[in-house]
Protein backbone atom coordinates (compact mmCIF):
# COMPACT_ATOMS: atom_id res chain seq x y z
CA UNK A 1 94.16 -12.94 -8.54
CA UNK A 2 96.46 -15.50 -6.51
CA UNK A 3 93.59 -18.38 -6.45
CA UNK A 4 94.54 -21.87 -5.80
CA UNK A 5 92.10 -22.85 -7.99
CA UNK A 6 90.72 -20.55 -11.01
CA UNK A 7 87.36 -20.13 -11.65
CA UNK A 8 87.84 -21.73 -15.13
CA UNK A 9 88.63 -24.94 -13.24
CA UNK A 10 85.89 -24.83 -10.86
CA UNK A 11 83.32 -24.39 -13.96
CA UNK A 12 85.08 -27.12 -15.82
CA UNK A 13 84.94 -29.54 -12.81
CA UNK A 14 81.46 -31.07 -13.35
CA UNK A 15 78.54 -29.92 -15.63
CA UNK A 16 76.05 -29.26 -12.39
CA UNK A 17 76.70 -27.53 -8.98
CA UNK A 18 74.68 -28.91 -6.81
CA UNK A 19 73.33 -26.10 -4.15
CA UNK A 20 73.38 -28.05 -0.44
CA UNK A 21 71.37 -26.70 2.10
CA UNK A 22 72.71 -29.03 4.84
CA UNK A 23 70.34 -28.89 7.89
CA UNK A 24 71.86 -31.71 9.94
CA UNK A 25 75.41 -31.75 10.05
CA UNK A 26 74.72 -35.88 9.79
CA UNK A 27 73.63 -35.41 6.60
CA UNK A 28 76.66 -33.55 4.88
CA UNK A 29 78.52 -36.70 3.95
CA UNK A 30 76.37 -38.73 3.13
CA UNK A 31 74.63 -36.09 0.60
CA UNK A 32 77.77 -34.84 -1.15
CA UNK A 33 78.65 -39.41 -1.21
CA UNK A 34 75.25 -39.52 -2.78
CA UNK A 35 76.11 -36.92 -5.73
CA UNK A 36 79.49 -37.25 -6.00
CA UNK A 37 78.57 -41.52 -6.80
CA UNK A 38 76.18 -39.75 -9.18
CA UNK A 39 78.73 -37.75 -10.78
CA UNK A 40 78.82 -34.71 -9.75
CA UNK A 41 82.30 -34.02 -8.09
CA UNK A 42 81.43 -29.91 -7.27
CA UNK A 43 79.71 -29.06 -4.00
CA UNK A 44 78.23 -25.59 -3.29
CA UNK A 45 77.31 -25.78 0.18
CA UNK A 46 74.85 -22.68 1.34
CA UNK A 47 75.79 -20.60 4.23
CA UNK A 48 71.70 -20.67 4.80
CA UNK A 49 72.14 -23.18 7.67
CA UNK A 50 74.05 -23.38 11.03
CA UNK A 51 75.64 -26.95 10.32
CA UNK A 52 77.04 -25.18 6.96
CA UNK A 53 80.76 -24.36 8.21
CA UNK A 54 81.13 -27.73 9.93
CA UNK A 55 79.73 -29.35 6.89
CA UNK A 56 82.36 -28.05 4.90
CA UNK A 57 84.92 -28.95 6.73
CA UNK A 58 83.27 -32.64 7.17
CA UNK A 59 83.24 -33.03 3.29
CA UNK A 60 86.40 -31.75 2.62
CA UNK A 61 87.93 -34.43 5.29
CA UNK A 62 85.71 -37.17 3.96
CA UNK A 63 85.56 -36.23 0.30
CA UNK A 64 89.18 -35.06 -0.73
CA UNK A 65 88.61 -36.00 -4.65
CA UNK A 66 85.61 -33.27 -5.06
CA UNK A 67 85.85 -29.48 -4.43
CA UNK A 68 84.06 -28.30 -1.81
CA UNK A 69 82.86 -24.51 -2.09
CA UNK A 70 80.08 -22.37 -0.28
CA UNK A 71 77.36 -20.68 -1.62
CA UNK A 72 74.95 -17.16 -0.14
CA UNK A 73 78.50 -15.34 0.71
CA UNK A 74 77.55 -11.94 0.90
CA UNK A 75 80.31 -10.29 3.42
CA UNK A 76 84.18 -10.40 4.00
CA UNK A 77 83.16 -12.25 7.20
CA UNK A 78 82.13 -14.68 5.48
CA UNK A 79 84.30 -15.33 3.16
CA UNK A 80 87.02 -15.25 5.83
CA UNK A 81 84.87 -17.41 7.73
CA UNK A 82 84.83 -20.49 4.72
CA UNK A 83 88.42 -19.71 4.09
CA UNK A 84 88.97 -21.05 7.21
CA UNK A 85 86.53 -23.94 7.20
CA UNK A 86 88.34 -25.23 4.24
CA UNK A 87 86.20 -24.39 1.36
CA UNK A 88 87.85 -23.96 -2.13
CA UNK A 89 85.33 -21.38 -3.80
CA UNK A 90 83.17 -19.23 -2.58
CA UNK A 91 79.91 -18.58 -4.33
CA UNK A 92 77.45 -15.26 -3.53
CA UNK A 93 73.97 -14.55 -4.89
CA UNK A 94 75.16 -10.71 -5.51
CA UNK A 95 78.36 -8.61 -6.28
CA UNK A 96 79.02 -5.86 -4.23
CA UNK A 97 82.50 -3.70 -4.50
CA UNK A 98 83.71 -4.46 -1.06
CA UNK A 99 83.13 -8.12 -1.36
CA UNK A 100 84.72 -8.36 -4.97
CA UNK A 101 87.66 -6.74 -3.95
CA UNK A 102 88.43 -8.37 -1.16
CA UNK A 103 88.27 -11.60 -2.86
CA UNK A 104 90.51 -10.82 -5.50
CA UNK A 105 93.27 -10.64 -2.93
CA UNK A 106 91.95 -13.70 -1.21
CA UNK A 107 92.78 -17.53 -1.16
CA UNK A 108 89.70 -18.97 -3.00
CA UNK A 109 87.78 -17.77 -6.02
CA UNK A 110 84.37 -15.69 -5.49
CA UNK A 111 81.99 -16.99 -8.45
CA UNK A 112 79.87 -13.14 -7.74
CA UNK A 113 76.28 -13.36 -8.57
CA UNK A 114 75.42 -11.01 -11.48
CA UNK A 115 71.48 -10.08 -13.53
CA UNK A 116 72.09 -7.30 -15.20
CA UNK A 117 75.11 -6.27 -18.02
CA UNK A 118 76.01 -3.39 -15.36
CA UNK A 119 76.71 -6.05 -12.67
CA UNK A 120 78.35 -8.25 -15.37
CA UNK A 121 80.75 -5.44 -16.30
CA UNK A 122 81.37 -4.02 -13.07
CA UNK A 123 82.55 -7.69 -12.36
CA UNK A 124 84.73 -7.74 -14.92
CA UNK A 125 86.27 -4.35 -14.52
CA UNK A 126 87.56 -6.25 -11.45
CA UNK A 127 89.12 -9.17 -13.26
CA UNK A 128 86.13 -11.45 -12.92
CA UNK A 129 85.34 -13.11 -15.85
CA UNK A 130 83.38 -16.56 -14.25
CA UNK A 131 79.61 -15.05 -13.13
CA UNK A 132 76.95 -16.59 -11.44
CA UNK A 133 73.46 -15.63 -13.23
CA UNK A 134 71.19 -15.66 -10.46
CA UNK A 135 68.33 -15.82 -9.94
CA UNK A 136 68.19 -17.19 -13.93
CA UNK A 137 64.56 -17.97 -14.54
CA UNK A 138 62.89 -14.85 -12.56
CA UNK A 139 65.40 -12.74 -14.62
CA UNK A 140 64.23 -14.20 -17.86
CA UNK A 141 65.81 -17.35 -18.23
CA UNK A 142 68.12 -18.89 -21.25
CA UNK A 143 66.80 -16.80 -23.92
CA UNK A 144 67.44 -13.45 -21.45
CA UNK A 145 71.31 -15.10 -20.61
CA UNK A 146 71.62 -15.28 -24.14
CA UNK A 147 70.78 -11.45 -25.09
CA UNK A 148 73.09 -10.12 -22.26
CA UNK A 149 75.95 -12.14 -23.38
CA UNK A 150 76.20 -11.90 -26.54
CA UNK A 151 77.98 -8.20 -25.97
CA UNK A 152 80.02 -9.73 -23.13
CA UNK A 153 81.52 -12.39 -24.93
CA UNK A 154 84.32 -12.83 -22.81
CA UNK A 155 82.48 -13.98 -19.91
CA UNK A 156 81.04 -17.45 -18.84
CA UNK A 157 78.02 -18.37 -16.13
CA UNK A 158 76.54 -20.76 -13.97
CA UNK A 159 73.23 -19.73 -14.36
CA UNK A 160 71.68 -20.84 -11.13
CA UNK A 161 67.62 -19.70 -9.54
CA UNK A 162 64.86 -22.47 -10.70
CA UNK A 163 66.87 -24.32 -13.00
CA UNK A 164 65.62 -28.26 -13.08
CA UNK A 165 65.52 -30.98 -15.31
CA UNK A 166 62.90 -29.58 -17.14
CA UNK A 167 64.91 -26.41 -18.74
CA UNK A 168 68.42 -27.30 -17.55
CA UNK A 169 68.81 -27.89 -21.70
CA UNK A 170 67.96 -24.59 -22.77
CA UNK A 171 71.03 -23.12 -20.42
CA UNK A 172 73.53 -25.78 -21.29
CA UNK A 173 72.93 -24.91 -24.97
CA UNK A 174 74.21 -21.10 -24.69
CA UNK A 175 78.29 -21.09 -25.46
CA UNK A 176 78.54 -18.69 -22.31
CA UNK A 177 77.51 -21.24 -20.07
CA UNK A 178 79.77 -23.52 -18.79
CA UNK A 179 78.16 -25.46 -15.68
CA UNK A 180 74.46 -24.85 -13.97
CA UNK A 181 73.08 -24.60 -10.36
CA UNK A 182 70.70 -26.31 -8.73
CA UNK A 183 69.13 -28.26 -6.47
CA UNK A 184 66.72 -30.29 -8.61
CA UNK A 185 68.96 -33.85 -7.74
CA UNK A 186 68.11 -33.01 -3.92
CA UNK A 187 64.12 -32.87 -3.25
CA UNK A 188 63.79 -32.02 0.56
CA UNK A 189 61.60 -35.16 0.90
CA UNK A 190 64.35 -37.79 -0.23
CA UNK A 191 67.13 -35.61 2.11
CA UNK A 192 64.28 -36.00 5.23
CA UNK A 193 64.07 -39.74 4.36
CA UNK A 194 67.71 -39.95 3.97
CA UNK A 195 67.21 -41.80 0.43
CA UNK A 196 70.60 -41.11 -0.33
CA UNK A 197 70.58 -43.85 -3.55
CA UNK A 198 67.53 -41.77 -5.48
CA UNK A 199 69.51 -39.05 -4.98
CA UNK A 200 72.28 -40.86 -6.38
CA UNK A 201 70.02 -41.87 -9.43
CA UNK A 202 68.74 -38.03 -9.76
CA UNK A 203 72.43 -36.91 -10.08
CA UNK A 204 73.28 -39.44 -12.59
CA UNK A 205 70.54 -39.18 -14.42
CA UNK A 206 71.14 -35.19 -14.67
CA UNK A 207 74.59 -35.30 -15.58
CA UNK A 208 73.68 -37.68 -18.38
CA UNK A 209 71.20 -35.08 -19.74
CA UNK A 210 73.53 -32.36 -19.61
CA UNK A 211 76.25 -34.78 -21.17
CA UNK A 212 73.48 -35.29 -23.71
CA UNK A 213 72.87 -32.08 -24.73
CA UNK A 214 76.98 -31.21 -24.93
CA UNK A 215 76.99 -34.27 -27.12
CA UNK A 216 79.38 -35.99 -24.86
């Protein structure tokens, strides 16, 4: 893999991805401001949305100090399609053949979403060795992260899928994880109400509890 920017860096960039479902492209800036003052310098922007390709490119104008990926890639389309919009990672909930190996002759890193060790090793048969665990909690959570892995040493997760403040812990613990998912720092309500200082506060106050736990 040719990547600009390795997987390894991505992961290492801030403890939480934050997933973005940006509805209104007037939002996009002010949301990744809003985490980014929090602390959280990683964007995963969904492809769940129309404003989501125009939102990249928005954040990546506005923003140039955080990396700006996008998340629910499931094609080569796609990932041709944020390529061009400017995004530096691409992130998708699955892991098919086609999409890995396109990737791995792409621009950007694919983070490939992985449940089971077949998907995890089929992954890394391809070179990948950064996995998203999604989705974490309906697929047994920490403890289940922490039986797969333990034969897979070599690889490391963002376990993403109902992750909040309330078991983020438990994930950060594992030595296979190296950053989590979620969208716990961006309730829908304060994003309708444009509260974009709570969300601020959320996003600090989760990156401190992650710190916490990493005893940093």
């Amino acid at each position: 893999m040719q990547w600009t920017l390795s997987p390894q860096q991505i992961f290492a960039a801030s403890p939480i991805v934050p997933v973005m479902v940006i509805k209104r492209l007037e939002d996009a800036v002010p949301m990744a401001q809003a985490l980014l003052d929090g602390g959280i310098n990683v964007f995963e922007i969904t492809l769940r949305t129309e404003a989501a390709l125009e939102a990249i490119k928005l954040i990546r104008q506005a923003l140039p100090q955080a990396l700006v990926g996008a998340g629910t890639v499931i094609n080569t389309q796609q990932y041709d399609d944020v390529v061009a919009a400017g995004a530096q990672f691409a992130i998708s909930p699955g892991a098919t053949p086609a999409l890995l190996a396109y990737a791995a002759q792409g621009k950007i890193a694919l983070i490939p979403g992985t449940a089971t060790p077949s998907e995890m090793m089929q992954a890394l048969e391809l070179g990948y060795d950064h996995l998203k665990f999604f989705p974490a909690e309906i697929n047994g959570g920490a403890q289940a992260l922490k039986a797969i892995s333990a034969p897979l040493p070599q690889l490391k997760f963002c376990p993403t899928g109902g992750i909040s403040e309330k078991n983020a812990a438990d994930y950060v613990k594992l030595d296979c994880v190296a950053t989590v998912g979620g969208s716990w720092m961006l309730p829908n309500d304060l994003i309708e109400a444009k509260n974009w200082e709570k969300i601020t506060q959320l996003s600090y106050n989760a990156v401190l509890a992650v710190q916490a736990v990493r005893g940093k």
